[in-house]
N, C-alpha and C. Protein backbone atom coordinates (compact mmCIF):
# COMPACT_ATOMS: atom_id res chain seq x y z
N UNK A 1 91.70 -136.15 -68.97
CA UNK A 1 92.08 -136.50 -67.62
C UNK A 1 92.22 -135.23 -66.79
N UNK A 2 91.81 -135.65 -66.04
CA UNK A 2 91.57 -134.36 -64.85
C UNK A 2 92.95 -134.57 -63.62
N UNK A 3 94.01 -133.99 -63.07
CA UNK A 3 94.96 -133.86 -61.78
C UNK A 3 94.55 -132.95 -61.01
N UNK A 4 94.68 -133.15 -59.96
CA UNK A 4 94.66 -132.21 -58.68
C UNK A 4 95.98 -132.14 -57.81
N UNK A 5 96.53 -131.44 -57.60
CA UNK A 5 97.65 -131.57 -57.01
C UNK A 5 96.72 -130.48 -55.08
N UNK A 6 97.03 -131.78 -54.22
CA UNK A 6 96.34 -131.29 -53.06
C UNK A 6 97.58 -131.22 -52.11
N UNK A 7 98.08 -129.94 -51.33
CA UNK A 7 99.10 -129.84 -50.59
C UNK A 7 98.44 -129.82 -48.73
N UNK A 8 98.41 -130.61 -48.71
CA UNK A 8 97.97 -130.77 -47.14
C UNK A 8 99.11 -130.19 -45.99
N UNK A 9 99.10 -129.21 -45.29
CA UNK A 9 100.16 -128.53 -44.53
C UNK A 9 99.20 -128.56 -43.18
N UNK A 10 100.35 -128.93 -41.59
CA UNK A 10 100.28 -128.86 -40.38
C UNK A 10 101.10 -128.59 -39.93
N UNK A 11 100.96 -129.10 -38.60
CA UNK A 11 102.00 -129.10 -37.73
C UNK A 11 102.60 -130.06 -37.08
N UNK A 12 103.59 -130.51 -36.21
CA UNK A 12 103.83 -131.39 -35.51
C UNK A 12 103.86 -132.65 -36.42
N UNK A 13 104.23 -132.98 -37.51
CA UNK A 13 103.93 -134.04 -38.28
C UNK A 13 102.83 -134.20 -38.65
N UNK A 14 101.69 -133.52 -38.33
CA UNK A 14 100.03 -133.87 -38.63
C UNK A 14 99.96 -134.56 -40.32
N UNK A 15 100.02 -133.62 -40.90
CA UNK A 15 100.23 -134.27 -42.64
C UNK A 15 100.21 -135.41 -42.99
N UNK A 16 101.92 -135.84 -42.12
CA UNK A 16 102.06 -137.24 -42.67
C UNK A 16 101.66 -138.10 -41.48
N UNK A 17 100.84 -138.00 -40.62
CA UNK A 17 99.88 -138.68 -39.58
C UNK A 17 98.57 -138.45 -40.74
N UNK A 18 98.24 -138.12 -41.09
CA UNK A 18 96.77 -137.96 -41.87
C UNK A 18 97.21 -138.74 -43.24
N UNK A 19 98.26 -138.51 -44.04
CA UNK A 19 98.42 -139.12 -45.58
C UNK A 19 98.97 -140.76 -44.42
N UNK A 20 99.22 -141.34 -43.59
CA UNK A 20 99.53 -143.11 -43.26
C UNK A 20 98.29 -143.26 -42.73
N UNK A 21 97.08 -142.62 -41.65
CA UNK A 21 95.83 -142.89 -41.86
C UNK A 21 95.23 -143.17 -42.69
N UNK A 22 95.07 -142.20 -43.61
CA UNK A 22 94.32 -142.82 -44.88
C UNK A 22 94.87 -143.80 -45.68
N UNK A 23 96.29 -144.29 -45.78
CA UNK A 23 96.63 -145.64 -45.99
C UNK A 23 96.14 -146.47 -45.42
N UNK A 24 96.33 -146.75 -44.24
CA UNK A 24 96.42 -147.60 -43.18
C UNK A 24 95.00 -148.42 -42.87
N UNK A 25 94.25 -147.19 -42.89
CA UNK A 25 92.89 -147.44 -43.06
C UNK A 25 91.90 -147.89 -44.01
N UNK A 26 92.87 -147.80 -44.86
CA UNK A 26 91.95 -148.20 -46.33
C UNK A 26 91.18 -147.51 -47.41
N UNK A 27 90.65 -146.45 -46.31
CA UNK A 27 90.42 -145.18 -47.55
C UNK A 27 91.35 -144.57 -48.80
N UNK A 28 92.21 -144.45 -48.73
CA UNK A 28 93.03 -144.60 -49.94
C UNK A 28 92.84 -145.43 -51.26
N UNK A 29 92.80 -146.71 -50.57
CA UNK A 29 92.91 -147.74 -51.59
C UNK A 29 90.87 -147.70 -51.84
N UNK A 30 90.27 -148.04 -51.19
CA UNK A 30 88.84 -147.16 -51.52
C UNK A 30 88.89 -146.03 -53.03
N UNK A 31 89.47 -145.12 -52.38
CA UNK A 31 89.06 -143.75 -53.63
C UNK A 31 89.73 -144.70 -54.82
N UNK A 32 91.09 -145.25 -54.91
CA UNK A 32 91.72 -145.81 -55.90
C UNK A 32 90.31 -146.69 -56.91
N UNK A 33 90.11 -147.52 -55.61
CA UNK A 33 88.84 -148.24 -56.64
C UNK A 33 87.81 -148.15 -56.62
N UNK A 34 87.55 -146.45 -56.79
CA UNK A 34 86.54 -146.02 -57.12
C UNK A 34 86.27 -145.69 -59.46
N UNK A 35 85.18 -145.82 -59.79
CA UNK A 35 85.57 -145.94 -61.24
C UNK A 35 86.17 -144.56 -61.66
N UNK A 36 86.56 -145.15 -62.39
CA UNK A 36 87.55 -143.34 -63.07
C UNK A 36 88.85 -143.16 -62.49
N UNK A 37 88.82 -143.79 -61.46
CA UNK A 37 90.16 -142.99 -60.57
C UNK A 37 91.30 -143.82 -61.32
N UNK A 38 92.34 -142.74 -61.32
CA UNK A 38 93.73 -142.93 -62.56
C UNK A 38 94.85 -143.35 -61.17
N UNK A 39 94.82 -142.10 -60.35
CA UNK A 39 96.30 -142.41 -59.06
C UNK A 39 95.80 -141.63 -58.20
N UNK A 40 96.17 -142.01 -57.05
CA UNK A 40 96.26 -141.29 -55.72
C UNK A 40 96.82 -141.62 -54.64
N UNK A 41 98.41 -141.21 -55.22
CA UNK A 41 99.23 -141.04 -54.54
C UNK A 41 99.51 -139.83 -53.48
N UNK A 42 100.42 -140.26 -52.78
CA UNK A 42 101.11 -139.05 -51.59
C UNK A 42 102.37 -139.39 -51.79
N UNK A 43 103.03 -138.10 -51.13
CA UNK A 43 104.55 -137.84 -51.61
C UNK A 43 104.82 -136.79 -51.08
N UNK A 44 106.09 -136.82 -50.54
CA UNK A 44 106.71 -136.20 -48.94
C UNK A 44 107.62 -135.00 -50.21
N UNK A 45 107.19 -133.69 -49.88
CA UNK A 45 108.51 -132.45 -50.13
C UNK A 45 109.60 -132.76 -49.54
N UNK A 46 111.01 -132.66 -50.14
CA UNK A 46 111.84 -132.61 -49.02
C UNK A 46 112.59 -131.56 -48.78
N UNK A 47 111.65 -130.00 -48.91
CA UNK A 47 112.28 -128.84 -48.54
C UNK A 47 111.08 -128.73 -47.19
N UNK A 48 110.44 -129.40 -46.84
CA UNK A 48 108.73 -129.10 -45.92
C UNK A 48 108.30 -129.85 -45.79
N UNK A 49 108.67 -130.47 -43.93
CA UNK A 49 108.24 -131.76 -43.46
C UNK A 49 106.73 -131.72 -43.11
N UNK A 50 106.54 -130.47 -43.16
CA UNK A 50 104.87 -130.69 -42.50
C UNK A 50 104.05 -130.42 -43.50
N UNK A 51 103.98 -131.06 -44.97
CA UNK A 51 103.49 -130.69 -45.57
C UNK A 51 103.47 -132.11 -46.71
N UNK A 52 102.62 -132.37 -47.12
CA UNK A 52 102.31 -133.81 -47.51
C UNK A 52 101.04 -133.43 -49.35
N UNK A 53 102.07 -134.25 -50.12
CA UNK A 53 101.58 -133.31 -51.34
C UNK A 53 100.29 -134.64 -51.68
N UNK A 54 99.86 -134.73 -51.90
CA UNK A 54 98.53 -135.63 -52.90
C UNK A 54 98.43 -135.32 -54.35
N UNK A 55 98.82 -136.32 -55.06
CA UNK A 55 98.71 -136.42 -56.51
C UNK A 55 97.51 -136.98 -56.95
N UNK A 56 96.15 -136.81 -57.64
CA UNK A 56 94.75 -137.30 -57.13
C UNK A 56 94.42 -137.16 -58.74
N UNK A 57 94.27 -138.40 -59.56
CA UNK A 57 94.01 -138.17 -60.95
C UNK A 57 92.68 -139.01 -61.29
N UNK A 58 91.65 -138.01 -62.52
CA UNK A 58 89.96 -138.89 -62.63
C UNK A 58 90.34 -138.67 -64.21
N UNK A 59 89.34 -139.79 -64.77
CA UNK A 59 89.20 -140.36 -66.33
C UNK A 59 88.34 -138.92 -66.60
N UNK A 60 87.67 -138.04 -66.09
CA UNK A 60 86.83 -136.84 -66.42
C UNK A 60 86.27 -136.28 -65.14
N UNK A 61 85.72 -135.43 -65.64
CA UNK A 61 84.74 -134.21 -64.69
C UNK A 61 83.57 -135.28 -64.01
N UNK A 62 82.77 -136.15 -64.59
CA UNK A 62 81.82 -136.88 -63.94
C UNK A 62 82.38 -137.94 -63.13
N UNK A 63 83.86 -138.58 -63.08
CA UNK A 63 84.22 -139.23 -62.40
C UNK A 63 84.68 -138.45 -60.97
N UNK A 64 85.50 -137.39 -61.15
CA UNK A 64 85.78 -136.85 -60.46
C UNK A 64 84.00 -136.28 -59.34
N UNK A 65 83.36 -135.61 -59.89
CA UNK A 65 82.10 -135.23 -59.61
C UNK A 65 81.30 -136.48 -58.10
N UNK A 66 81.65 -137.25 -59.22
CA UNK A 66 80.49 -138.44 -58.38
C UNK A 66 81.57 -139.21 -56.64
N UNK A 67 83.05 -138.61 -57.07
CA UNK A 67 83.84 -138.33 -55.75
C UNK A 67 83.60 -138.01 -54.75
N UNK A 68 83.32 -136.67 -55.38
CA UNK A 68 82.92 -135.82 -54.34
C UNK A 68 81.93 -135.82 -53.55
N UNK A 69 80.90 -136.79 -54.07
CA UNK A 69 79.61 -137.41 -53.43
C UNK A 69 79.76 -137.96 -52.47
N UNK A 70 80.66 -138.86 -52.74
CA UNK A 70 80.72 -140.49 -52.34
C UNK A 70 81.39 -140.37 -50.49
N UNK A 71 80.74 -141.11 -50.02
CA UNK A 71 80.86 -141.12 -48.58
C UNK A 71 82.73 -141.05 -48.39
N UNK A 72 83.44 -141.48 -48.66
CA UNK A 72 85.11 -141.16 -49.14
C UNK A 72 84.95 -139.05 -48.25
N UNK A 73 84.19 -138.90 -48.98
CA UNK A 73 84.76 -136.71 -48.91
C UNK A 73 84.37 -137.00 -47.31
N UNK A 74 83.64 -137.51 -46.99
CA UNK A 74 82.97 -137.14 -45.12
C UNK A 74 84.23 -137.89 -44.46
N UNK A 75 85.08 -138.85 -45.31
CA UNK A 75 85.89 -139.32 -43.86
C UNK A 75 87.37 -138.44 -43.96
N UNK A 76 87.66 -138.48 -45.36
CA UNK A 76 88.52 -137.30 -45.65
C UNK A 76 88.05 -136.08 -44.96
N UNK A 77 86.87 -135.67 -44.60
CA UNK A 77 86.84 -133.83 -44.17
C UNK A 77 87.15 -134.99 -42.40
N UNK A 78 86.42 -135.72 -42.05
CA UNK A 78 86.71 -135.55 -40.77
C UNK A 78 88.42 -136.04 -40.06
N UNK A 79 88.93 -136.51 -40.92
CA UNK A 79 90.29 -136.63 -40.67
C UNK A 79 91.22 -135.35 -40.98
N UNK A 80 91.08 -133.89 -41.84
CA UNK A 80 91.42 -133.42 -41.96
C UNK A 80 91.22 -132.68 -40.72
N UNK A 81 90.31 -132.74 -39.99
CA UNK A 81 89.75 -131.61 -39.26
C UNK A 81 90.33 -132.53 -38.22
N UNK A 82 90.52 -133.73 -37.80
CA UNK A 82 91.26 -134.20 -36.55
C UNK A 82 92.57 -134.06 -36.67
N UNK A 83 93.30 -133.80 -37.55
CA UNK A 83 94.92 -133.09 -37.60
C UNK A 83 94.85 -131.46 -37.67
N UNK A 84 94.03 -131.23 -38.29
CA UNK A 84 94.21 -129.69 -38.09
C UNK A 84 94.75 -128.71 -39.50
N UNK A 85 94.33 -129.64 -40.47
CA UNK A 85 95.19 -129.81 -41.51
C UNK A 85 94.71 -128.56 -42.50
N UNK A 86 95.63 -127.92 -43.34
CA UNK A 86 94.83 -126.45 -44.05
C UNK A 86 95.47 -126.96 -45.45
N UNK A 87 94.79 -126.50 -46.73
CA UNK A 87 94.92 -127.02 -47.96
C UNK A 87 95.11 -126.23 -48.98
N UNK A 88 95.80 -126.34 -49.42
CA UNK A 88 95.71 -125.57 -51.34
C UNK A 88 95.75 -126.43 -51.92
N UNK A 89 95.08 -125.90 -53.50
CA UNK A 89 94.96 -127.25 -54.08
C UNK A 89 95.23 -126.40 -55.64
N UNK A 90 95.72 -127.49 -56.61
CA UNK A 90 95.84 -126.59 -58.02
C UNK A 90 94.98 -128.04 -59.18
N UNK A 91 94.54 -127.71 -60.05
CA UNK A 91 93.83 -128.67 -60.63
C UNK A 91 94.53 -128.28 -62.42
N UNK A 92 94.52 -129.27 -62.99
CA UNK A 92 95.53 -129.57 -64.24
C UNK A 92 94.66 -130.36 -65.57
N UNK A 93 94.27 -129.99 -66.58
CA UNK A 93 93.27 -130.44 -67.86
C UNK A 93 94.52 -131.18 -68.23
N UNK A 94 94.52 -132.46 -68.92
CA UNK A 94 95.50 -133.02 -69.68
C UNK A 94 95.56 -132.14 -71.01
N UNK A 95 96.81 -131.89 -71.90
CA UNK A 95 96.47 -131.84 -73.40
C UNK A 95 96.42 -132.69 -73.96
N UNK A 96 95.88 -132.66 -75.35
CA UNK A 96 95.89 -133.38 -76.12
C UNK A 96 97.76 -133.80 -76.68
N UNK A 97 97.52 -135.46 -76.73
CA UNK A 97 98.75 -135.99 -76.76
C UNK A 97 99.24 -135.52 -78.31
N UNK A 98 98.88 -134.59 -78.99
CA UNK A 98 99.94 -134.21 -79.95
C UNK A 98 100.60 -132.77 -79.80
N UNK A 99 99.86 -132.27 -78.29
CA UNK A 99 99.88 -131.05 -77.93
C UNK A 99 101.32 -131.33 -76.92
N UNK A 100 101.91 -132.15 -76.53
CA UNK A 100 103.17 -132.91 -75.50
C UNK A 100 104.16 -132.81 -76.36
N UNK A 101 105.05 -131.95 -75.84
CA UNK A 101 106.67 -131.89 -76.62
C UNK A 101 107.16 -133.32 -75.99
N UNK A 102 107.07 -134.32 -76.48
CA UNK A 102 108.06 -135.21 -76.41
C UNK A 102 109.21 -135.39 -76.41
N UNK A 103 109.89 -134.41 -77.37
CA UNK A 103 111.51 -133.93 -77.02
C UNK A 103 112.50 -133.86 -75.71
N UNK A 104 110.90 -133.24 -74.52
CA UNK A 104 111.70 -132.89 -73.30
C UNK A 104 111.71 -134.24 -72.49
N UNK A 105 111.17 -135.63 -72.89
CA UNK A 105 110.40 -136.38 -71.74
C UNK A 105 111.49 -137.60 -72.20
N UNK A 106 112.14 -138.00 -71.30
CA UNK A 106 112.94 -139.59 -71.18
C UNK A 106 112.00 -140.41 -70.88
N UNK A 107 111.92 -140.97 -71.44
CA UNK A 107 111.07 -142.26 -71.36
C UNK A 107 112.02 -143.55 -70.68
């Protein structure tokens, strides 16, 4: 499993005007049911209002891949670019589940 952790930062609220667009609109739920896709969620910092985190998880590299294709990236770039929106992004390999200290995790 592949994560991306995508931090979308603006101004003026832009962020979270761009992460209830892409709700609102449906693109969200789109990428969701796209094949492979695990979650893609959003979720508000609460040390940094203008800044809107994306939790974005694929079954592999070819799911993720064929994403990036998919007409989804053109409405995402043009909504980013109508807020004004600037990005870092960090990307995360799952381990292997005997490689997970379970010790630390409440279930």
């Amino acid at each position: 499993m592949i994560t991306i952790n995508l931090r979308y930062s603006g101004i003026n609220g832009n962020a979270l005007k761009f992460a209830e667009e892409m709700e609102k609109s449906g693109i969200a739920n789109k990428i969701r049911a796209e094949k492979g896709n695990l979650r893609y969620e959003y979720y508000l910092p609460l040390n940094d209002s203008e800044t809107v985190l994306l939790i974005d998880s694929w079954e592999n590299h070819q799911a993720l891949d064929n994403h990036h294709k998919s007409p989804m990236m053109t409405k995402i770039a043009e909504l980013r670019e109508k807020y004004d929106l600037h990005m870092t992004a960090e990307r995360f390999i799952s381990a292997p589940e005997n490689e997970i200290d379970d010790k630390y995790i409440r279930q």
